[in-house]
PDB file of N, CA and C in Angstrom:
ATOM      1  N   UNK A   1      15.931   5.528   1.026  1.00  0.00           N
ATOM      2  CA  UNK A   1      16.877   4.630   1.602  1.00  0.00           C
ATOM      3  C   UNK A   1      17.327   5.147   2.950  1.00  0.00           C
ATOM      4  N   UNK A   2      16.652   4.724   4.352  1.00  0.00           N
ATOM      5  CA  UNK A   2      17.032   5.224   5.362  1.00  0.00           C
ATOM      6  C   UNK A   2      17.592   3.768   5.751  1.00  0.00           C
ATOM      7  N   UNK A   3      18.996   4.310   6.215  1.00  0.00           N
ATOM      8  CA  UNK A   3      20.103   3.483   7.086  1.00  0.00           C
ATOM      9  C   UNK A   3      19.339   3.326   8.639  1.00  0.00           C
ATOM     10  N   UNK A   4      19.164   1.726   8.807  1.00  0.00           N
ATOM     11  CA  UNK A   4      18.625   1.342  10.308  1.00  0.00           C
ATOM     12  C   UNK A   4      19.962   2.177  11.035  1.00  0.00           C
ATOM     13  N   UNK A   5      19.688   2.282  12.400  1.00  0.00           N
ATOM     14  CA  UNK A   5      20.245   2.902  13.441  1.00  0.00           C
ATOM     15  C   UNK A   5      20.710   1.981  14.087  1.00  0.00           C
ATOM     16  N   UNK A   6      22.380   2.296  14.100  1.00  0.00           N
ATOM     17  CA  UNK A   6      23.224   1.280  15.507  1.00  0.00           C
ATOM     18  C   UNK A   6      23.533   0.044  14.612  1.00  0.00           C
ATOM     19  N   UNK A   7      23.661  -0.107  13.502  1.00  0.00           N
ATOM     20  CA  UNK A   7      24.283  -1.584  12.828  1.00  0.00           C
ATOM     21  C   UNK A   7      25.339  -1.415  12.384  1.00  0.00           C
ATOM     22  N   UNK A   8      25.944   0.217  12.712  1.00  0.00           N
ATOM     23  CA  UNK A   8      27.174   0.259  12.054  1.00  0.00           C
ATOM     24  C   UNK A   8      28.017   0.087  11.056  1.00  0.00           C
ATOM     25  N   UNK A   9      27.263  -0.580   9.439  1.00  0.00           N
ATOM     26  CA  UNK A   9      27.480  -0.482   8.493  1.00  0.00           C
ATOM     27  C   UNK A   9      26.874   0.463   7.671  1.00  0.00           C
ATOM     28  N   UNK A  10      25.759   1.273   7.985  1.00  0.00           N
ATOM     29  CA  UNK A  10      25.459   2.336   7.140  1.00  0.00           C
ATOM     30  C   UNK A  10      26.086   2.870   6.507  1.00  0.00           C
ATOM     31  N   UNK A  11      25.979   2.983   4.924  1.00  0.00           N
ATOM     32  CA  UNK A  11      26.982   4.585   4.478  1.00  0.00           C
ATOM     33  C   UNK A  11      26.040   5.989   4.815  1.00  0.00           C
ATOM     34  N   UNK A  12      26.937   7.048   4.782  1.00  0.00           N
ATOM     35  CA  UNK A  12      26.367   8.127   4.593  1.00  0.00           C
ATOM     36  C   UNK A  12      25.361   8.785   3.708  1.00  0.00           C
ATOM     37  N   UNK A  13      24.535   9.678   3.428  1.00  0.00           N
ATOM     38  CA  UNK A  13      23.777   9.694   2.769  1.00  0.00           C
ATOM     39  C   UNK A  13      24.474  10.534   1.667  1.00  0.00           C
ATOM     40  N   UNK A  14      25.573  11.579   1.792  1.00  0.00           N
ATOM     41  CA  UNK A  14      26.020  11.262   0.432  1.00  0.00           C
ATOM     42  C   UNK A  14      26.013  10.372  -0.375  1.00  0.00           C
ATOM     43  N   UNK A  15      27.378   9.087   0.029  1.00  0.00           N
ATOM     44  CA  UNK A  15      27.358   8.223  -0.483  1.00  0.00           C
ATOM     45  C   UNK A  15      26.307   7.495  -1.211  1.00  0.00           C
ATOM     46  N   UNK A  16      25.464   7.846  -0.776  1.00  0.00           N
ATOM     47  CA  UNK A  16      23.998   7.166  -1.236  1.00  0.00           C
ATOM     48  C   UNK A  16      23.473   7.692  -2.449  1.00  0.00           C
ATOM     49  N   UNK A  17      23.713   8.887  -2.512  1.00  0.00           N
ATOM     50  CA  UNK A  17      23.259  10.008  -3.011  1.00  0.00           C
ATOM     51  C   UNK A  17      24.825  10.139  -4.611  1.00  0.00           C
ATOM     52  N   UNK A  18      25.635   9.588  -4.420  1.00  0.00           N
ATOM     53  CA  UNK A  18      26.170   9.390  -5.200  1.00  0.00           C
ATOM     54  C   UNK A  18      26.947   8.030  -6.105  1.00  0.00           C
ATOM     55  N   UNK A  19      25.881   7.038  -5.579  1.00  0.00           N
ATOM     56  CA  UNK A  19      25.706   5.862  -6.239  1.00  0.00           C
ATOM     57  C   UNK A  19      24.753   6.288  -7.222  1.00  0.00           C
ATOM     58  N   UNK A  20      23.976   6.694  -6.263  1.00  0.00           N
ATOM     59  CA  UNK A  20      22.264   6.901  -7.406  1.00  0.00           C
ATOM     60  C   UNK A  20      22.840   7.771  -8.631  1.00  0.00           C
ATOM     61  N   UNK A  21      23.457   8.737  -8.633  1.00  0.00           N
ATOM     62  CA  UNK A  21      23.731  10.093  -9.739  1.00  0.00           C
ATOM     63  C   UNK A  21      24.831   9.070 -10.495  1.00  0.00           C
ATOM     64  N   UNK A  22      25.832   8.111 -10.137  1.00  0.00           N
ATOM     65  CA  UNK A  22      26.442   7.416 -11.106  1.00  0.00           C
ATOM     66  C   UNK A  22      25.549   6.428 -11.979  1.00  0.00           C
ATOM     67  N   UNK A  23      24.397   6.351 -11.969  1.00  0.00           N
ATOM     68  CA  UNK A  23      23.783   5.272 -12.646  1.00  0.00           C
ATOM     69  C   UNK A  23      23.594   6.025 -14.289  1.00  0.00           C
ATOM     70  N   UNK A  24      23.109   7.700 -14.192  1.00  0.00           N
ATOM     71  CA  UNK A  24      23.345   8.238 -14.678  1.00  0.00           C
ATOM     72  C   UNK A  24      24.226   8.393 -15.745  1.00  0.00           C
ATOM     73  N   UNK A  25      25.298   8.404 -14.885  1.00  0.00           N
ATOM     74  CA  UNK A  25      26.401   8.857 -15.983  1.00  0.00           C
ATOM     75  C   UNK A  25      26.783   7.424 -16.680  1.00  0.00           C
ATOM     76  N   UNK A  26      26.566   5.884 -16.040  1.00  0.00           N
ATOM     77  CA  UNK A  26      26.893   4.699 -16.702  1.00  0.00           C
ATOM     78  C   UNK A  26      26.283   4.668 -17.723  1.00  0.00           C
ATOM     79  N   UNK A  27      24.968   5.473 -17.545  1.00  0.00           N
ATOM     80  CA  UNK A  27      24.186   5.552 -19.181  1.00  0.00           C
ATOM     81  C   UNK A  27      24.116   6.104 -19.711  1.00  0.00           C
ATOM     82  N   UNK A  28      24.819   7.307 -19.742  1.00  0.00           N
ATOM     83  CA  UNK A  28      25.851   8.261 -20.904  1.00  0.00           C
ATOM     84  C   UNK A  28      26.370   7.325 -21.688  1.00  0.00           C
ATOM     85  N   UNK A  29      27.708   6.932 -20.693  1.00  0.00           N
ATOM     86  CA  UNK A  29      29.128   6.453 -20.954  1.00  0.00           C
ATOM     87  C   UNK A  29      28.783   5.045 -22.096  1.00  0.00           C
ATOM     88  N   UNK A  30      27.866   4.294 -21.778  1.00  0.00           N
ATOM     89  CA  UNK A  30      27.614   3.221 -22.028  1.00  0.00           C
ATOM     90  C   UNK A  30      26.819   3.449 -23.568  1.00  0.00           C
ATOM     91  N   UNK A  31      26.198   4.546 -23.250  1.00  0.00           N
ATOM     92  CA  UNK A  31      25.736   5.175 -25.224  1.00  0.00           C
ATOM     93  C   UNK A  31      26.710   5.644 -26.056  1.00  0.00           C
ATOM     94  N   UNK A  32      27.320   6.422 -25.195  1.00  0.00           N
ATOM     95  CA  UNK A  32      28.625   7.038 -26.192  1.00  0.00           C
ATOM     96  C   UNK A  32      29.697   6.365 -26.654  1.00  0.00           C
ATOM     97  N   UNK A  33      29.765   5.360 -25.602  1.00  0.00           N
ATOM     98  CA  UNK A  33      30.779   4.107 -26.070  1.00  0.00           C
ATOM     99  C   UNK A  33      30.146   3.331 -27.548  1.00  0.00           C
ATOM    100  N   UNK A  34      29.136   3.018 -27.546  1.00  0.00           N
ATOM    101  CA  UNK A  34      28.163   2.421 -28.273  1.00  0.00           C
ATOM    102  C   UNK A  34      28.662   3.528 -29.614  1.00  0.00           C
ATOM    103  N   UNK A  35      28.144   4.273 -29.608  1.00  0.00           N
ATOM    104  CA  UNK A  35      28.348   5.224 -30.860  1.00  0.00           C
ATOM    105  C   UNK A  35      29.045   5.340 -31.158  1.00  0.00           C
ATOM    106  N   UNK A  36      30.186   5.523 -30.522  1.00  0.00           N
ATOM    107  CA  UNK A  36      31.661   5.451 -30.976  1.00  0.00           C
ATOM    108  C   UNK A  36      32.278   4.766 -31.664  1.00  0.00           C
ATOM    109  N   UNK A  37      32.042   3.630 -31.039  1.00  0.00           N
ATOM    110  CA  UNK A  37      32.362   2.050 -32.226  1.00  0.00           C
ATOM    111  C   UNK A  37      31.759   2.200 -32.908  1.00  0.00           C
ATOM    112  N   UNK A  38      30.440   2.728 -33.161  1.00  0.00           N
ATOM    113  CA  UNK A  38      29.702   2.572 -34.529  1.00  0.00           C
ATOM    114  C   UNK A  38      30.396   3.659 -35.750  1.00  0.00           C
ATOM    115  N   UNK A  39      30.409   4.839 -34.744  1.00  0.00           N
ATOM    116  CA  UNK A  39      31.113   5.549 -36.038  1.00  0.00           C
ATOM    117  C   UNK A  39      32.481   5.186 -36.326  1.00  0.00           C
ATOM    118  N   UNK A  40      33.021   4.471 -35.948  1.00  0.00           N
ATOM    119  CA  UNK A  40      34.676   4.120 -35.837  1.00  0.00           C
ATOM    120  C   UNK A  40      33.837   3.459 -37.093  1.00  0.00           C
ATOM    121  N   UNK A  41      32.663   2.162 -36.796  1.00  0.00           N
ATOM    122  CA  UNK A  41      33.124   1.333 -37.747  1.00  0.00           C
ATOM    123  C   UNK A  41      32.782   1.639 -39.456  1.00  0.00           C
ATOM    124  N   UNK A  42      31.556   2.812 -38.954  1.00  0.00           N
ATOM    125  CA  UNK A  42      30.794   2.970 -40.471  1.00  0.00           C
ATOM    126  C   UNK A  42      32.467   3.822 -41.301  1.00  0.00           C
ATOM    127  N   UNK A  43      33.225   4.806 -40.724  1.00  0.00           N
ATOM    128  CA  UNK A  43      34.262   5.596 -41.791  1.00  0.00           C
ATOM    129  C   UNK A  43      35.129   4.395 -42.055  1.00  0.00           C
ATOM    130  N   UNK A  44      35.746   3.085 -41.175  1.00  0.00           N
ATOM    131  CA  UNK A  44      36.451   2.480 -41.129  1.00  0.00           C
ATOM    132  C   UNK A  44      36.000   1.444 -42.643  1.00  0.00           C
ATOM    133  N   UNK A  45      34.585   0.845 -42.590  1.00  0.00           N
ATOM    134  CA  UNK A  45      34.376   0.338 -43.525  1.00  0.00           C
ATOM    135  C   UNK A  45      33.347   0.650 -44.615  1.00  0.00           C
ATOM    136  N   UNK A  46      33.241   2.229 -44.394  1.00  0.00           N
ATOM    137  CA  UNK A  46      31.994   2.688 -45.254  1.00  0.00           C
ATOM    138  C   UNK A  46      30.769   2.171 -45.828  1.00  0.00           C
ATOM    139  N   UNK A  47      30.379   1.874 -44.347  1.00  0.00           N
ATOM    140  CA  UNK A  47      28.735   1.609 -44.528  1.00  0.00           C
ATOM    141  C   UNK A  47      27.843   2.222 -43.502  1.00  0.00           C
ATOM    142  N   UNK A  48      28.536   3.837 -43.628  1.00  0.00           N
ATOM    143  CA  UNK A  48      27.443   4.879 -42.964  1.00  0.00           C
ATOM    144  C   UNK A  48      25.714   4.587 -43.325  1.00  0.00           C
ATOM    145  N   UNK A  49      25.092   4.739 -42.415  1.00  0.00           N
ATOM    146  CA  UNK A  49      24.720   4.629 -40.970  1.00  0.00           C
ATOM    147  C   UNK A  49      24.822   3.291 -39.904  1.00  0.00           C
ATOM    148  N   UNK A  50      24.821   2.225 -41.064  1.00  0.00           N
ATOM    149  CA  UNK A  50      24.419   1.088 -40.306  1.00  0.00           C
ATOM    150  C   UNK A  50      25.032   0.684 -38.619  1.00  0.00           C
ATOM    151  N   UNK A  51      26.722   1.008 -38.997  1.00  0.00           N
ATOM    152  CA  UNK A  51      27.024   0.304 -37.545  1.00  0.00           C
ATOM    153  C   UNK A  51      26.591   1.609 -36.671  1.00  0.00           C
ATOM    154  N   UNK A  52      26.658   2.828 -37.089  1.00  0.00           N
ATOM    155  CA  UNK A  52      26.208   3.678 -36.368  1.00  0.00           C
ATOM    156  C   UNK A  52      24.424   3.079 -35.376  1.00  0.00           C
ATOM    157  N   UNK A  53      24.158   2.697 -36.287  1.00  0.00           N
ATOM    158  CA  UNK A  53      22.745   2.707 -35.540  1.00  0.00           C
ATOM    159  C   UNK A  53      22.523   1.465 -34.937  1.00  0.00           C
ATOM    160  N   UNK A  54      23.391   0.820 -35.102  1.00  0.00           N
ATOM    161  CA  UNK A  54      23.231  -1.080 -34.939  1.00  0.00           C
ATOM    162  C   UNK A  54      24.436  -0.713 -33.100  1.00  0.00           C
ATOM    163  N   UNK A  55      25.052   0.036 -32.869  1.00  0.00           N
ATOM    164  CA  UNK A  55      25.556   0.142 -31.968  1.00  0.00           C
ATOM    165  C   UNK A  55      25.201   0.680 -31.154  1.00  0.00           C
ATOM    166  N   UNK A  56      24.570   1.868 -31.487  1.00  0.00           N
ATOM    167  CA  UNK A  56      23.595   3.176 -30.338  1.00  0.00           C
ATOM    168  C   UNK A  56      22.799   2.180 -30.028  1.00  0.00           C
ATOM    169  N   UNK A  57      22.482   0.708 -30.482  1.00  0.00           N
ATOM    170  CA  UNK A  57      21.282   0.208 -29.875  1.00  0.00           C
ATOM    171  C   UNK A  57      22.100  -0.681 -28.805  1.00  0.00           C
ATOM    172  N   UNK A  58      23.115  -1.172 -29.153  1.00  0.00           N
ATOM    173  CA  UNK A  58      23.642  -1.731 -28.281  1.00  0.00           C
ATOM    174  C   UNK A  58      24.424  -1.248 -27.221  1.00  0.00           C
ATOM    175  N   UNK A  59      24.676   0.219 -27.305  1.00  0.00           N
ATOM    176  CA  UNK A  59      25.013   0.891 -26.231  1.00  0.00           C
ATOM    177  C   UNK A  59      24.274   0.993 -25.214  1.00  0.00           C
ATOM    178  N   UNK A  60      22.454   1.709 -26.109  1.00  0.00           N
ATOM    179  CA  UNK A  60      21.019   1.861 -25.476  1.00  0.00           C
ATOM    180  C   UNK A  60      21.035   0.328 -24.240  1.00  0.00           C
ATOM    181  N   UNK A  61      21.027  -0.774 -25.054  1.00  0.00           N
ATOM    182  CA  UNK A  61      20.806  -1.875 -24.211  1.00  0.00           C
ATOM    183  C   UNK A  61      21.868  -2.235 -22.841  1.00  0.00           C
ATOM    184  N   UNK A  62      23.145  -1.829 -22.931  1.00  0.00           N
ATOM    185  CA  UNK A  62      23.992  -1.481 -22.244  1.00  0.00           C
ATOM    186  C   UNK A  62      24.124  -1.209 -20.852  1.00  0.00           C
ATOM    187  N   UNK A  63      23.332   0.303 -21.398  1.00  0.00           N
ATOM    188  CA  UNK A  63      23.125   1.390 -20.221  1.00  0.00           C
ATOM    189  C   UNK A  63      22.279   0.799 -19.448  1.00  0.00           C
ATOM    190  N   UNK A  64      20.790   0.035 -20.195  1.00  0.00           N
ATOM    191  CA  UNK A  64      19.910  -0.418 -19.485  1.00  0.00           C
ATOM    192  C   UNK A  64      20.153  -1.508 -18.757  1.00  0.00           C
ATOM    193  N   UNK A  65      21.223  -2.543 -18.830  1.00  0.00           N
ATOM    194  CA  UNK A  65      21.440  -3.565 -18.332  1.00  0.00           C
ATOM    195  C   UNK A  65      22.057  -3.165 -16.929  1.00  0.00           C
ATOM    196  N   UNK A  66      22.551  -1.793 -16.787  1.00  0.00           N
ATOM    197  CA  UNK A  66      23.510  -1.428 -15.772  1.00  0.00           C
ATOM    198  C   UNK A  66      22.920  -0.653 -14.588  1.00  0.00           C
ATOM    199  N   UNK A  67      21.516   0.041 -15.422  1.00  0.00           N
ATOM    200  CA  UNK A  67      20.730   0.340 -14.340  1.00  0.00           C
ATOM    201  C   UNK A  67      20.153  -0.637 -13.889  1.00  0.00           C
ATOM    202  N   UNK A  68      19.384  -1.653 -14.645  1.00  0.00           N
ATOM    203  CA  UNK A  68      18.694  -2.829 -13.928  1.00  0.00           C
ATOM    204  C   UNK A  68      19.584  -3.877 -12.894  1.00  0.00           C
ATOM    205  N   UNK A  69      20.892  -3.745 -13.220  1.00  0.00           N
ATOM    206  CA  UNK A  69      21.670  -4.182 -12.340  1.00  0.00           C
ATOM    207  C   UNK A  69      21.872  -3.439 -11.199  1.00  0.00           C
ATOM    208  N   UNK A  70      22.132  -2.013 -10.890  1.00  0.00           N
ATOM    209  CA  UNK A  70      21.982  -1.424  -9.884  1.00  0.00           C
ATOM    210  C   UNK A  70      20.829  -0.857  -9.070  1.00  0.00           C
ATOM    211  N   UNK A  71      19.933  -1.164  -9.833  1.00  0.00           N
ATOM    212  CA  UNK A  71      18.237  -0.994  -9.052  1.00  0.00           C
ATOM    213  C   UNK A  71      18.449  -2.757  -8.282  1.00  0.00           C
ATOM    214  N   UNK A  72      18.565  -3.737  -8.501  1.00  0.00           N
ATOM    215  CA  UNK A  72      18.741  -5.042  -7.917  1.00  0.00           C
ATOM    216  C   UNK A  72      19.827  -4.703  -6.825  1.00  0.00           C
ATOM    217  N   UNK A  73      20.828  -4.442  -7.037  1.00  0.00           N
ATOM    218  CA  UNK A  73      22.041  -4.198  -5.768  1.00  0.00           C
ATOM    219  C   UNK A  73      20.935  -3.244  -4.593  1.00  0.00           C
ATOM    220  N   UNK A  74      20.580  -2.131  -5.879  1.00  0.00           N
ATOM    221  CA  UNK A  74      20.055  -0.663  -4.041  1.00  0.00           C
ATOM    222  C   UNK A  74      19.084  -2.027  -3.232  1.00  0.00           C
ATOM    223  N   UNK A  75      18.049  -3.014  -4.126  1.00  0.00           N
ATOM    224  CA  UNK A  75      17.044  -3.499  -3.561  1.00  0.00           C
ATOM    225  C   UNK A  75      17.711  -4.445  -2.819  1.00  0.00           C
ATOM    226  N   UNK A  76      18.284  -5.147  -2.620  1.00  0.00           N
ATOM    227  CA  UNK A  76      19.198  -6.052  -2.043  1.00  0.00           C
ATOM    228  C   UNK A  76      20.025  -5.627  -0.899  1.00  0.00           C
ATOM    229  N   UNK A  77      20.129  -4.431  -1.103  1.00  0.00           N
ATOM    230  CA  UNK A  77      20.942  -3.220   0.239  1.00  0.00           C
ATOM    231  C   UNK A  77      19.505  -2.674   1.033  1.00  0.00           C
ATOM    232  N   UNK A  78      18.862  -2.729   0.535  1.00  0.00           N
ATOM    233  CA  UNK A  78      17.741  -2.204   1.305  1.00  0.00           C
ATOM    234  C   UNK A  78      17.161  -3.379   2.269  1.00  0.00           C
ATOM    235  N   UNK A  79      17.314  -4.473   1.466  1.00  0.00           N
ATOM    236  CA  UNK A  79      16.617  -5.603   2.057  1.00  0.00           C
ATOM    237  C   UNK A  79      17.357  -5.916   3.472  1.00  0.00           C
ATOM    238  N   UNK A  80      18.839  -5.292   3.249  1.00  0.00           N
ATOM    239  CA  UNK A  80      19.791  -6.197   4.574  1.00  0.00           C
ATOM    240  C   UNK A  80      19.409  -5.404   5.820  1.00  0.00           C
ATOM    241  N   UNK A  81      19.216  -4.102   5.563  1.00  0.00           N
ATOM    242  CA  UNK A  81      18.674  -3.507   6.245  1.00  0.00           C
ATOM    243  C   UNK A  81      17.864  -3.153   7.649  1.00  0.00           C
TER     244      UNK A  81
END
């Protein structure tokens, strides 16, 4: 991702550099959230494993929705370019 020269909206390449490393952590956050509710729900209504595993998937799908959303934004920032 090289910023054209003289358009004066460029960010820095940190910045750049720390969009990309948050995509990362959205797909931590976005599994662990997932699991969480699941184990909340399996002790809550004792039907260990199920929501456990019925949620890690929906966390899994989550995370992925958030990178595919931010691979579309970088491509769309690249394009204005």
């Amino acid at each position: 991702m090289i910023a054209a020269v003289g358009t004066g909206d460029e960010r820095p390449a940190w910045a750049q550099y720390l969009s990309n490393a948050s995509i990362g952590i959205e797909m931590g956050a976005a599994l662990a959230v997932g699991m969480g509710i699941g184990w909340f729900l399996d002790r809550t209504f004792g039907t260990k494993p199920w929501c456990l595993v019925i949620f890690t998937g929906f966390g899994i799908a989550a995370g992925f929705l958030n990178v595919i959303r931010a691979a579309r934004k970088a491509a769309a920032d690249e394009d204005q370019l």
